[in-house]
C-alpha atoms as a PDB file:
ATOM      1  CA  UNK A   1      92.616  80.435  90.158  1.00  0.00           C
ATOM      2  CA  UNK A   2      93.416  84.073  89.576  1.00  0.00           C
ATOM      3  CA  UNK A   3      92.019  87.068  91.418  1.00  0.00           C
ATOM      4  CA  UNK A   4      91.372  90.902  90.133  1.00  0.00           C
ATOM      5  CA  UNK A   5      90.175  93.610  91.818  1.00  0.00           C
ATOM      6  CA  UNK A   6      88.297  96.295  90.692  1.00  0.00           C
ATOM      7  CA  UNK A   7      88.268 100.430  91.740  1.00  0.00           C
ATOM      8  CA  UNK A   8      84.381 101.237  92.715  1.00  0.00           C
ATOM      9  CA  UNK A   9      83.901 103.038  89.013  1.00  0.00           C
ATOM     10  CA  UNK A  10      84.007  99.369  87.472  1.00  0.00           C
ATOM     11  CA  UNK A  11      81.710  98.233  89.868  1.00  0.00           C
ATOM     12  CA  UNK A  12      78.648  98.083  88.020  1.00  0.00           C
ATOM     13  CA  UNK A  13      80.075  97.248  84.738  1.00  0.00           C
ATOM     14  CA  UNK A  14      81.704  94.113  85.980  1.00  0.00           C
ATOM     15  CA  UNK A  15      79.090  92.705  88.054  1.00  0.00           C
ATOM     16  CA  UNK A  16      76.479  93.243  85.105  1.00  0.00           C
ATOM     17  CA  UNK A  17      79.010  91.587  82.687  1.00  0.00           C
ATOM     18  CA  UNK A  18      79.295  94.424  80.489  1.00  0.00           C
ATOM     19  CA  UNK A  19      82.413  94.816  81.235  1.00  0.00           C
ATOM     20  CA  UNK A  20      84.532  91.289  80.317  1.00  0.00           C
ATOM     21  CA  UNK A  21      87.968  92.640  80.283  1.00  0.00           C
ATOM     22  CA  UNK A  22      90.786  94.084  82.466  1.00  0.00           C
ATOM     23  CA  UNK A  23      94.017  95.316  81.292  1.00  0.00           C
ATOM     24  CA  UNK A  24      96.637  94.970  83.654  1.00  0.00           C
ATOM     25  CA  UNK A  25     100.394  95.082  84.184  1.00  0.00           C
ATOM     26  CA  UNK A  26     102.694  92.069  83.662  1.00  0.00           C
ATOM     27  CA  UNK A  27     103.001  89.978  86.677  1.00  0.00           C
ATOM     28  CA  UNK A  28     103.944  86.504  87.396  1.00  0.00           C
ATOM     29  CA  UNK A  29     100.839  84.395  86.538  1.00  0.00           C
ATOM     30  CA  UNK A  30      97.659  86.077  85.007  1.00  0.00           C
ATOM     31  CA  UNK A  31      94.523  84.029  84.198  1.00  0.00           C
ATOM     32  CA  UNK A  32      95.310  81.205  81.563  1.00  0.00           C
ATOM     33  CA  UNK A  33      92.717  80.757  78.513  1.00  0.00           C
ATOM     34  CA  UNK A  34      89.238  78.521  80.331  1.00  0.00           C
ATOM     35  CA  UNK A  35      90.426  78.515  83.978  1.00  0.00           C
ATOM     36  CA  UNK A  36      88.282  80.389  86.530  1.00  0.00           C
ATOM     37  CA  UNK A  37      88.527  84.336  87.301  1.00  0.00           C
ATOM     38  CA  UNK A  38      87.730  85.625  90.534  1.00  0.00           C
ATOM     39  CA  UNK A  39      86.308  88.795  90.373  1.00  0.00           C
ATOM     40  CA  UNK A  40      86.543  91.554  93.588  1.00  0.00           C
ATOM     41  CA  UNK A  41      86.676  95.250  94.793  1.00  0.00           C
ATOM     42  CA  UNK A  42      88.159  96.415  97.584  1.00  0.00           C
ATOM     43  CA  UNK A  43      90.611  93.441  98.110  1.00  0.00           C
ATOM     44  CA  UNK A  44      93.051  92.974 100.860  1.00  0.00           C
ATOM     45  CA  UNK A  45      90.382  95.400 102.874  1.00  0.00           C
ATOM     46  CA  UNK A  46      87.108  94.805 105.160  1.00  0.00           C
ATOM     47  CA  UNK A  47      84.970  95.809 102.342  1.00  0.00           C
ATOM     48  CA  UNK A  48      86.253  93.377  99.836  1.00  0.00           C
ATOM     49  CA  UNK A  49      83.676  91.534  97.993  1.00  0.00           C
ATOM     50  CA  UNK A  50      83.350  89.266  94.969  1.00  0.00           C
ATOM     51  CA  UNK A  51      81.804  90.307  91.697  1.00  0.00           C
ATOM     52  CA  UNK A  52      80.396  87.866  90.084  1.00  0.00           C
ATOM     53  CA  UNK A  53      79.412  83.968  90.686  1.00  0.00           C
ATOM     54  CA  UNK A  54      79.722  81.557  89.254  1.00  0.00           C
ATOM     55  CA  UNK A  55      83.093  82.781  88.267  1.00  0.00           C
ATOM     56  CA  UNK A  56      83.684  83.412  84.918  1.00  0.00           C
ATOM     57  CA  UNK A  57      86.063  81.546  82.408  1.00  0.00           C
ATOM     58  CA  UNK A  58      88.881  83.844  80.608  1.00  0.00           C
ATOM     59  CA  UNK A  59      88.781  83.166  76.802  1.00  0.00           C
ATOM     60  CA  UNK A  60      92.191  84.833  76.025  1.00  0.00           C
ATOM     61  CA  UNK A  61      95.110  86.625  76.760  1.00  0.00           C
ATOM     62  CA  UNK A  62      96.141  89.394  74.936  1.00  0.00           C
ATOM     63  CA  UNK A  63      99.374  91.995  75.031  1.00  0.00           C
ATOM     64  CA  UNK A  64      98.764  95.437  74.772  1.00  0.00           C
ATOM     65  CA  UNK A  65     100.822  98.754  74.643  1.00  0.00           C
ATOM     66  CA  UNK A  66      98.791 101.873  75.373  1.00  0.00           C
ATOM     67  CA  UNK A  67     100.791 105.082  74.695  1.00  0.00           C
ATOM     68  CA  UNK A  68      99.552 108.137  76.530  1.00  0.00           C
ATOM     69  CA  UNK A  69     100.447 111.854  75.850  1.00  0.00           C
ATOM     70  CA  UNK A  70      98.963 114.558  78.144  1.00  0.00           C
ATOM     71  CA  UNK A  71      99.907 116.907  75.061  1.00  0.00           C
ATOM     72  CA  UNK A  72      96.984 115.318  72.958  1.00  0.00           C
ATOM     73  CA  UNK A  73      93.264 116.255  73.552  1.00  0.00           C
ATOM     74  CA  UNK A  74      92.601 112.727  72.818  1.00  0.00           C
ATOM     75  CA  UNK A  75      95.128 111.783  75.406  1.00  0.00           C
ATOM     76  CA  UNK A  76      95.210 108.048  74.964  1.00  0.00           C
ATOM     77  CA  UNK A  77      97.355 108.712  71.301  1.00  0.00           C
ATOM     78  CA  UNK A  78      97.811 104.889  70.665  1.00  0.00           C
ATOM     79  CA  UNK A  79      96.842 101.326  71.381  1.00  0.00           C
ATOM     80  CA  UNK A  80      98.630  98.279  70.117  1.00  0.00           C
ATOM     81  CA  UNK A  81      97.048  95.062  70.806  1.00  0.00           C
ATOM     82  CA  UNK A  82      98.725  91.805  69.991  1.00  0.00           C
ATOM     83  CA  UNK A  83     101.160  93.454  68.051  1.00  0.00           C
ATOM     84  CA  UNK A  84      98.147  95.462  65.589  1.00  0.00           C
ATOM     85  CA  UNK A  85      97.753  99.065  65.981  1.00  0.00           C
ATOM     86  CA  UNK A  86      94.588  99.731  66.270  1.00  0.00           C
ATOM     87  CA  UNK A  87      92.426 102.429  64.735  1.00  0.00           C
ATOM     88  CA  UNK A  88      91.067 105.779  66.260  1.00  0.00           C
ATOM     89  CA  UNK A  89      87.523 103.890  65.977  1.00  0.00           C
ATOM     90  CA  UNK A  90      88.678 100.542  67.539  1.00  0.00           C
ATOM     91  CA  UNK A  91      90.398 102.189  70.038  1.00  0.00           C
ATOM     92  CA  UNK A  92      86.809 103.846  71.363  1.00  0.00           C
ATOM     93  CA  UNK A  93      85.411 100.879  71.330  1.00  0.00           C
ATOM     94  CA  UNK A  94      88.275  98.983  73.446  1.00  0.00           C
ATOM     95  CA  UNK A  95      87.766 102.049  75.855  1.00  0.00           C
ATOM     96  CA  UNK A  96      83.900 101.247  75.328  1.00  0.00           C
ATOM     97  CA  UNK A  97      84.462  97.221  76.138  1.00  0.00           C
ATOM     98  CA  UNK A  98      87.066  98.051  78.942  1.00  0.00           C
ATOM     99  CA  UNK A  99      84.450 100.062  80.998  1.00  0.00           C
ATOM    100  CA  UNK A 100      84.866 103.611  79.835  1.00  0.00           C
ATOM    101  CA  UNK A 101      81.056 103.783  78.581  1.00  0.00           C
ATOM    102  CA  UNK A 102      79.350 105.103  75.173  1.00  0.00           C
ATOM    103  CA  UNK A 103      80.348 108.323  74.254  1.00  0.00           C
ATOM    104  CA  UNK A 104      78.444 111.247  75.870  1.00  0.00           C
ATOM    105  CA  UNK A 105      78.168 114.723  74.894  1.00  0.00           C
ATOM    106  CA  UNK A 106      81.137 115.737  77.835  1.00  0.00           C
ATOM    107  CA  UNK A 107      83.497 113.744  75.923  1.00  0.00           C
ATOM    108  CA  UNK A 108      84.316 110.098  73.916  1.00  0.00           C
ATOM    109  CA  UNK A 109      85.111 106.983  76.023  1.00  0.00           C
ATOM    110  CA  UNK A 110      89.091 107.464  74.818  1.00  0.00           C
ATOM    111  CA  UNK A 111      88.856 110.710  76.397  1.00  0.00           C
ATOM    112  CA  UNK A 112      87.468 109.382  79.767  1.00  0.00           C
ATOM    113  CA  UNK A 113      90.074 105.871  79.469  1.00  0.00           C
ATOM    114  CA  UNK A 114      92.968 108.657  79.022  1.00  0.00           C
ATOM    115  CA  UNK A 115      91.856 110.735  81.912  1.00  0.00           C
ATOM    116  CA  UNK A 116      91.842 107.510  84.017  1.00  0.00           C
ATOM    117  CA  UNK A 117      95.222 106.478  82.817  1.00  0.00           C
ATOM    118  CA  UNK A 118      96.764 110.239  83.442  1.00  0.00           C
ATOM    119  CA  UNK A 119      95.197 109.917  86.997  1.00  0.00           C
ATOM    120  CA  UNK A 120      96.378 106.681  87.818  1.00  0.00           C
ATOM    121  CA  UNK A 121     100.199 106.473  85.867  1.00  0.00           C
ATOM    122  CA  UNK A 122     101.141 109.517  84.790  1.00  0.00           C
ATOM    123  CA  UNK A 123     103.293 110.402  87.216  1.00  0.00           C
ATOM    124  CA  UNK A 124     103.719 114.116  86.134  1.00  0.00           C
ATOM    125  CA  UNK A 125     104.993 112.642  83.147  1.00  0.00           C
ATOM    126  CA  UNK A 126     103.614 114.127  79.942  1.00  0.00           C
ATOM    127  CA  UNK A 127     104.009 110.992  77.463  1.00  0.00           C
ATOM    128  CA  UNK A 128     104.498 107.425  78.347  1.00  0.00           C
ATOM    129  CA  UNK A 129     103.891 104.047  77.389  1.00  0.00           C
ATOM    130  CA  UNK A 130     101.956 100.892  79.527  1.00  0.00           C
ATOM    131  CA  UNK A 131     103.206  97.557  78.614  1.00  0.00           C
ATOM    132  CA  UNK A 132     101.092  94.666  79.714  1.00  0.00           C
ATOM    133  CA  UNK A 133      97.919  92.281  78.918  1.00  0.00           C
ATOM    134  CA  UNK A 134      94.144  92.374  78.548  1.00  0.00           C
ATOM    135  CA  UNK A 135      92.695  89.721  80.400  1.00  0.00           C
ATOM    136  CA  UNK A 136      89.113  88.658  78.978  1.00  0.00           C
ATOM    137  CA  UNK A 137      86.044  86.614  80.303  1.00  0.00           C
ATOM    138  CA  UNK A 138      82.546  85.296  79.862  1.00  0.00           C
ATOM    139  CA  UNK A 139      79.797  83.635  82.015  1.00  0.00           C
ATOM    140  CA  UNK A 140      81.083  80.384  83.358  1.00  0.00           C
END
């Protein structure tokens, strides 16, 4: 069985199943098509705690290259999943799927999944590229 954890933002969205996906970074073993996901925030700390139970089942593994450019308003500039680059409209509704919520008047879901990405990768870099998978789920 394979674990993820989730930052407290995600929270919600994964323990209500609306959220059913989790891109991540390559690693040595990931979640394999109908084997069990554990589900947690906060792990390796005292607050650590599990999602969701039963544990879901993932239902695929995907690849995906998200290119991000502090230099575009839209900031996430490109998504390529499973080798298909996806459109401006798929691409809100991956960052709509992937926990980034409905678009609000202070901004589209893209917006908010670039902001995240800058924050968390950037690196005071002002364009670069994430190469890894999108791990998916649903109720076991």
């Amino acid at each position: 069985m394979v674990a993820y954890s989730f930052a407290p933002q995600f929270v919600p969205a994964v323990e209500s199943l609306v959220k059913r996906q989790t891109v991540r970074g390559h690693r040595k073993r990931h979640a394999r098509p109908s084997e069990p996901v554990q589900l947690y925030t906060a792990m390796r700390t005292r607050q650590c705690r599990k999602l969701v139970d039963p544990d879901p089942l993932c239902i695929a593994i995907d690849t995906i290259a998200i290119s991000v450019a502090q230099t575009d308003a839209r900031l996430i500039r490109s998504i390529v999943l499973n080798e298909r680059l996806l459109t401006d409209d798929e691409i809100e509704l991956f960052a709509i799927a992937d926990g980034f919520g409905a678009p609000t008047p202070d901004g589209l879901a893209r917006q908010r999944m670039g902001q995240f990405w800058v924050k968390a990768h950037a690196d005071r870099r002002r364009e670069f590229r994430f190469d890894g998978v999108v791990v998916r789920w649903e109720p076991a």
